[in-house]
Structure formats: C-alpha cells, structure tokens
Protein backbone atom coordinates (compact mmCIF):
# COMPACT_ATOMS: atom_id res chain seq x y z
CA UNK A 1 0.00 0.00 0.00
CA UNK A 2 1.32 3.30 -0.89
CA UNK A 3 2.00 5.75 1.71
CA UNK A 4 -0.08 9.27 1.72
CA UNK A 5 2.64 11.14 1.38
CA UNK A 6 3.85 9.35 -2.33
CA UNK A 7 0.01 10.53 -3.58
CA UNK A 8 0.63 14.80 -3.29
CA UNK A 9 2.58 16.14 -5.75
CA UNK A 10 6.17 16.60 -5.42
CA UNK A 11 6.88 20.22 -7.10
CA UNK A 12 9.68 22.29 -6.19
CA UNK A 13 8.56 25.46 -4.82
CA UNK A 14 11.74 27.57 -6.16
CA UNK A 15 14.48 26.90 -8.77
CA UNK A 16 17.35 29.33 -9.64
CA UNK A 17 18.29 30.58 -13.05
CA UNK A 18 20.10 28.02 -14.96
CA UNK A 19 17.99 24.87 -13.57
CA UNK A 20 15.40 23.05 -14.95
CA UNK A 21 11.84 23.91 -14.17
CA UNK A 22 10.35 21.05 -12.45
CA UNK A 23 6.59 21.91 -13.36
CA UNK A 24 4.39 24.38 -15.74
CA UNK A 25 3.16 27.09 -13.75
CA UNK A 26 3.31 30.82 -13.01
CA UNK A 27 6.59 31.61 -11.60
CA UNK A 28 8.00 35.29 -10.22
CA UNK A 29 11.66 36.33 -9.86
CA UNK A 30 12.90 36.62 -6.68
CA UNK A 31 13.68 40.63 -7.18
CA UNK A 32 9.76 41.29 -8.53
CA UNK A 33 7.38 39.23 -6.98
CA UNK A 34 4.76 40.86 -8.87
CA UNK A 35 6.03 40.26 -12.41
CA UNK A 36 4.84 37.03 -13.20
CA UNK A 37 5.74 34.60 -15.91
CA UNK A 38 4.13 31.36 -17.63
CA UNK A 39 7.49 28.54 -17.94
CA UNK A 40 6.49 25.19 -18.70
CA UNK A 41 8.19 21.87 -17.26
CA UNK A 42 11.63 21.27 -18.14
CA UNK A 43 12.48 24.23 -19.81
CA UNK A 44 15.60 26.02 -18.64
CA UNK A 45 14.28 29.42 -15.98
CA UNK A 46 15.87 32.26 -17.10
CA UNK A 47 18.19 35.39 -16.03
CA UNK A 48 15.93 38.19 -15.07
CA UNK A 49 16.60 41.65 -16.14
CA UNK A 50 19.72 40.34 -16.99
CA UNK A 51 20.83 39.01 -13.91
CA UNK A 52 20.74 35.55 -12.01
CA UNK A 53 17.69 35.34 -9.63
CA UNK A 54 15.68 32.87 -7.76
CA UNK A 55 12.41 31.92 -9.39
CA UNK A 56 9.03 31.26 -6.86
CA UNK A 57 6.13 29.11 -7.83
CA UNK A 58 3.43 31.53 -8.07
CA UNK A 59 -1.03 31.20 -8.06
CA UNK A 60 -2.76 33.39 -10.15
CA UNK A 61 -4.63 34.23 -6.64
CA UNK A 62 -1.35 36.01 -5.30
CA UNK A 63 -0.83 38.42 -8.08
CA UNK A 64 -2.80 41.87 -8.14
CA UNK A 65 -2.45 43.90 -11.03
C-alpha cells in the first residue's frame, strides 16, 4: 500500500536561473514578486533583467495587477 505522502505532488517550490523547471506554472523572480511569468516543465528558468535570480512558484490568486 502506498504511503499518503507518495500521492501529493512533489513540485519544487523555487528553482534558480540556470535549472530546470520542475513543473508548468506561473513563476515570479525573486527581485519582482509581482512580475509574473508562464514557464512550462523542463524548460531552462531564465536570467531576469539580466541578472541571475531565484524563481518562486506563483497562483494566479497572489498576483494583483
């Protein structure tokens, strides 16, 4: 019998420039929390502004624009 905790889904909740995105979502940089970006699972997260920066997993319920 499989445990509960193998049935919720396993996402990382942050990934740094550079790394793989480990699910299609909305993800924010680090630096603008309110700029908000659609990047799809297992593409590569990219520099923001230019620079390296942290990327957030992000709902569409935590954005106001």
């Amino acid at each position: 019998m499989k445990r509960i905790a193998l049935l919720r889904e396993r996402v990382a909740a942050a990934g740094a420039t550079g790394t793989h995105c480990p699910a299609s979502g909305l993800w924010a940089p680090d630096a603008a929390p309110q700029d908000v970006f659609t990047i799809f699972e297992g593409h590569i997260f990219p520099s923001y502004k230019g620079a390296p920066t942290v990327w957030r997993r992000s709902t569409a319920g935590s954005t106001s624009r």
